[in-house]
C-alpha atoms as a PDB file:
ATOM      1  CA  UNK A   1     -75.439  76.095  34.424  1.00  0.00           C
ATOM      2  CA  UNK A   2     -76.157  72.473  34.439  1.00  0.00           C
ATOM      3  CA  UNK A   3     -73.929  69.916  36.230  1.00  0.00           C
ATOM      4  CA  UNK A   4     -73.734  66.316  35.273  1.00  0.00           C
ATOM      5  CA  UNK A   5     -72.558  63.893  38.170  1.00  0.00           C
ATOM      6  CA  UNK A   6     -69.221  63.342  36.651  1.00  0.00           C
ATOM      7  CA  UNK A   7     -68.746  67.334  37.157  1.00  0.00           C
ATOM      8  CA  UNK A   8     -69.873  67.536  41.319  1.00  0.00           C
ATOM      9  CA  UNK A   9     -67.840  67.953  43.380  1.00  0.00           C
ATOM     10  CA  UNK A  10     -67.440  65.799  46.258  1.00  0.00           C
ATOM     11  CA  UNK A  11     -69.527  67.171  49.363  1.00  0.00           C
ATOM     12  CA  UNK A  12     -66.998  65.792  52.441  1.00  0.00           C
ATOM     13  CA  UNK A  13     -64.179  63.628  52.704  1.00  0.00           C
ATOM     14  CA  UNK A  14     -64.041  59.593  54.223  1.00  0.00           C
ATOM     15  CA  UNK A  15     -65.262  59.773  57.783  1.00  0.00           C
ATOM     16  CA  UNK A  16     -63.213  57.589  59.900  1.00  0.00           C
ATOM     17  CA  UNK A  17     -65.427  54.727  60.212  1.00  0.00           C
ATOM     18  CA  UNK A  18     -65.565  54.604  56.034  1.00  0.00           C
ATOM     19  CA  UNK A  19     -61.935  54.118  56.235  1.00  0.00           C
ATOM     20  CA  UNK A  20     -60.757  50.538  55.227  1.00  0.00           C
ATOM     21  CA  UNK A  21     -57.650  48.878  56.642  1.00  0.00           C
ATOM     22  CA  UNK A  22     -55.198  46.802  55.075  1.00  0.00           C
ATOM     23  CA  UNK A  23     -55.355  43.697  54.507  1.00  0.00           C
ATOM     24  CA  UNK A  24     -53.885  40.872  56.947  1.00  0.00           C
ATOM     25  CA  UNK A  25     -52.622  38.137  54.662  1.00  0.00           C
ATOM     26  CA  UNK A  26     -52.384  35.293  57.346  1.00  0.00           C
ATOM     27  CA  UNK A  27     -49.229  33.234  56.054  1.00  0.00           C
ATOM     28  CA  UNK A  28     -47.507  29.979  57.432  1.00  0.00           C
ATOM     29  CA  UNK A  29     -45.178  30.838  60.556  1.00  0.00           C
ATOM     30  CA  UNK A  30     -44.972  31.003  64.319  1.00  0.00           C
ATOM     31  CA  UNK A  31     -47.934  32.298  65.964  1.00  0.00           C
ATOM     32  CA  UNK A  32     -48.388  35.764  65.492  1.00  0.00           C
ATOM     33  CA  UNK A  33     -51.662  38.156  66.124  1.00  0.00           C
ATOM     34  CA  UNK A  34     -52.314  41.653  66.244  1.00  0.00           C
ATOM     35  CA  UNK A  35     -55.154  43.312  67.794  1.00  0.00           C
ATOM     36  CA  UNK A  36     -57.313  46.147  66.618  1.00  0.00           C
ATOM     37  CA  UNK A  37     -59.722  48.236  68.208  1.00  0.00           C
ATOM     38  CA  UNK A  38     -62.935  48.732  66.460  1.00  0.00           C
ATOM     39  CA  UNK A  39     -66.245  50.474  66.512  1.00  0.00           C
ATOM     40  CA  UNK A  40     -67.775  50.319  69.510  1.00  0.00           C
ATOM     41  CA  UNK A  41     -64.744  49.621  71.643  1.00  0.00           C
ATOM     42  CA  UNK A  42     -64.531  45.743  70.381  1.00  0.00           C
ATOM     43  CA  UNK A  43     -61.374  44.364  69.304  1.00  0.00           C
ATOM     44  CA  UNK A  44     -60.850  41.973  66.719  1.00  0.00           C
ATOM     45  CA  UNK A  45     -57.987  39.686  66.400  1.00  0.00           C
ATOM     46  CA  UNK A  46     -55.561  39.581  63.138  1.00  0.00           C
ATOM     47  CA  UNK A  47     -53.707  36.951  62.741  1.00  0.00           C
ATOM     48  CA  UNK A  48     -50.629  37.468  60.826  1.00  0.00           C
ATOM     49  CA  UNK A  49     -49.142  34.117  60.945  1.00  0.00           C
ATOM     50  CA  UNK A  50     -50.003  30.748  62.127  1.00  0.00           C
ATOM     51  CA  UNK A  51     -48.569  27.098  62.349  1.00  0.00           C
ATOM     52  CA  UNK A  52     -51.463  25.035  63.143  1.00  0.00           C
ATOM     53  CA  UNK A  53     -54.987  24.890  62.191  1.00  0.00           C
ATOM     54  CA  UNK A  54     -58.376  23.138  63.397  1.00  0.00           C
ATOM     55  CA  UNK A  55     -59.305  20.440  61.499  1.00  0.00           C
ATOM     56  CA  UNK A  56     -62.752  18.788  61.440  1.00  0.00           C
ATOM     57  CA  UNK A  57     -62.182  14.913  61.694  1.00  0.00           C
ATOM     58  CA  UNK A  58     -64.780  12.819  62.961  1.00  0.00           C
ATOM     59  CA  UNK A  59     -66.991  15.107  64.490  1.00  0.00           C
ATOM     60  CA  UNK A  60     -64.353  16.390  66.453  1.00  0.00           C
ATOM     61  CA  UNK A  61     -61.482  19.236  66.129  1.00  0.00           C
ATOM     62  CA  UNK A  62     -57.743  18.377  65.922  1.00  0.00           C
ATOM     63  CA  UNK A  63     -54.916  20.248  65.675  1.00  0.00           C
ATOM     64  CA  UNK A  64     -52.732  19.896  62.820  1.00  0.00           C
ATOM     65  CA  UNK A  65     -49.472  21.306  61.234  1.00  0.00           C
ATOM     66  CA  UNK A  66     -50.012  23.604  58.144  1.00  0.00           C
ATOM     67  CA  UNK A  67     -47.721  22.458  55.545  1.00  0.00           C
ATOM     68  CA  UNK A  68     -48.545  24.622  52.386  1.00  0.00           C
ATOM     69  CA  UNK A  69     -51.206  26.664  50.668  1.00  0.00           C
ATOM     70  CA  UNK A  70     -52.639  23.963  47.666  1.00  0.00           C
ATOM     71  CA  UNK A  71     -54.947  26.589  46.258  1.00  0.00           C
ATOM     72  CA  UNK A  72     -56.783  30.027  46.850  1.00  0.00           C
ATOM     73  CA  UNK A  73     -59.664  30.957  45.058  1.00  0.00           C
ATOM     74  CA  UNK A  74     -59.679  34.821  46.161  1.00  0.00           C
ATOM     75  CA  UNK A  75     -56.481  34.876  44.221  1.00  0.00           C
ATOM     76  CA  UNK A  76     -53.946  32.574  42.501  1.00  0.00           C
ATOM     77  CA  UNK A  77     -51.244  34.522  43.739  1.00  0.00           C
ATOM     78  CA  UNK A  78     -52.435  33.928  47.190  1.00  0.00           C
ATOM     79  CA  UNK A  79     -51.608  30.330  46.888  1.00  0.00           C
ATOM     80  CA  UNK A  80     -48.042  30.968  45.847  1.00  0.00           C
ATOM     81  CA  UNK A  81     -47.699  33.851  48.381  1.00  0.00           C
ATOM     82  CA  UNK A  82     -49.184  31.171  50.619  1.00  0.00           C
ATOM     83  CA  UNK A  83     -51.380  33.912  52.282  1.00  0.00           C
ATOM     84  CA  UNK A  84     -54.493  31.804  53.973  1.00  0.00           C
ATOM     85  CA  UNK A  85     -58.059  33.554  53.599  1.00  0.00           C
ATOM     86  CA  UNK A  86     -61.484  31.599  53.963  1.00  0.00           C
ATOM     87  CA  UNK A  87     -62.294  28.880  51.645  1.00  0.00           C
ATOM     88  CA  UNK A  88     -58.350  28.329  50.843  1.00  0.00           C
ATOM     89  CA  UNK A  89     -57.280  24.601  50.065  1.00  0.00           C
ATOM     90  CA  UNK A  90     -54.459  23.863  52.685  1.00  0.00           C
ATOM     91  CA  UNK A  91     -52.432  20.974  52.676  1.00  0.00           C
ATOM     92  CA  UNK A  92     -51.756  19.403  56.616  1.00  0.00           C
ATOM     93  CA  UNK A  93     -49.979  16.646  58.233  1.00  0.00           C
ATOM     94  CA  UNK A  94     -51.617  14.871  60.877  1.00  0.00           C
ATOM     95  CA  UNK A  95     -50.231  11.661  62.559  1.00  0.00           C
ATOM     96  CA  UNK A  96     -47.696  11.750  59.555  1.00  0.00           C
ATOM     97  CA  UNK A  97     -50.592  11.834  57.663  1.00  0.00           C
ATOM     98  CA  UNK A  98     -50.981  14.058  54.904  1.00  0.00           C
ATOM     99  CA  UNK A  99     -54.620  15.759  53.864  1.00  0.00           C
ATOM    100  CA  UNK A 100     -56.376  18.797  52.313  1.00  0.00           C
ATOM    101  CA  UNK A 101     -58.215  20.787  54.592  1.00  0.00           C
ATOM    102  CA  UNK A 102     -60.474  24.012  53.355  1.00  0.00           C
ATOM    103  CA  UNK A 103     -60.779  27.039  55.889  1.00  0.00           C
ATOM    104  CA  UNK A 104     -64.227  28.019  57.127  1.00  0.00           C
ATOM    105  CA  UNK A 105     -62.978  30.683  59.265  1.00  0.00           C
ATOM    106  CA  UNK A 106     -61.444  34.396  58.626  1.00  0.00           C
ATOM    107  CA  UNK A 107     -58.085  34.464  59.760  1.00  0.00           C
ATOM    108  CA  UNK A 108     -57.922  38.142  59.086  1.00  0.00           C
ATOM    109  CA  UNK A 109     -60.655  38.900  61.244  1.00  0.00           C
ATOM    110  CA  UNK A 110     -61.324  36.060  63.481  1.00  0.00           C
ATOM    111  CA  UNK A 111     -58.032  35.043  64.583  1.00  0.00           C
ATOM    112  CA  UNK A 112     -57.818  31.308  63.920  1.00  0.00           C
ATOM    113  CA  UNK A 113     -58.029  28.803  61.329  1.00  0.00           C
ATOM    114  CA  UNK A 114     -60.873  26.134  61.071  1.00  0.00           C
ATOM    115  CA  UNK A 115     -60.858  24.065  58.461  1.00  0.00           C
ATOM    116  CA  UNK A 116     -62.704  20.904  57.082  1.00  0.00           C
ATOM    117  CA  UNK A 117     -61.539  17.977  55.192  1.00  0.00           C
ATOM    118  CA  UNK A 118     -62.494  18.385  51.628  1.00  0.00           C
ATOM    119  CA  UNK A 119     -63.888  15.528  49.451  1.00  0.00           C
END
């Protein structure tokens, strides 16, 4: 008898490198990274929490304090969570000098946070 797709069966389960992980959610704190091994033997750097981020002023980078998450467009709960991901809206203090910064870099799978000044 006839099978339609929705009635197959599923031929194997998730091979290992199919399997996702979770999620870092980067936040504001002390410095904190965890490494993981992946394909190939690489390793790639989460960072879990972070005080200080790269900013682009003037051509050149400078580090300054994270203060608070502004806004996250992967998710608005992100921004109350303060949980940094790429492209989020982060408020700094530089020189007692206040700014909004937006992160170019992955925290979850780079292990730092670049950002530029926005507009």
């Amino acid at each position: 008898m006839y099978q339609t797709p929705s009635e197959k069966l599923k031929k194997r389960g998730k091979r290992k490198y199919e399997i996702a992980r979770e999620p870092a959610n980067t936040s504001i704190g002390e410095h904190k990274i965890k490494k993981i091994r992946v394909r190939g033997g690489n390793v790639k750097n989460r960072l879990l929490a972070e005080k200080y981020a790269n900013v682009l002023i003037d051509s050149t980078y400078q580090k300054c304090e994270i203060l608070s998450v502004v806004d996250n467009p992967a998710n608005r709960n992100f921004a109350r969570a303060n949980i940094i991901t790429k492209g989020a809206i982060l408020k700094v203090k530089k020189d007692s000098k206040e700014m909004n910064v937006k992160v170019t870099s992955r925290p979850g799978q780079d292990g730092i946070i670049n950002a530029v000044l926005t507009g």
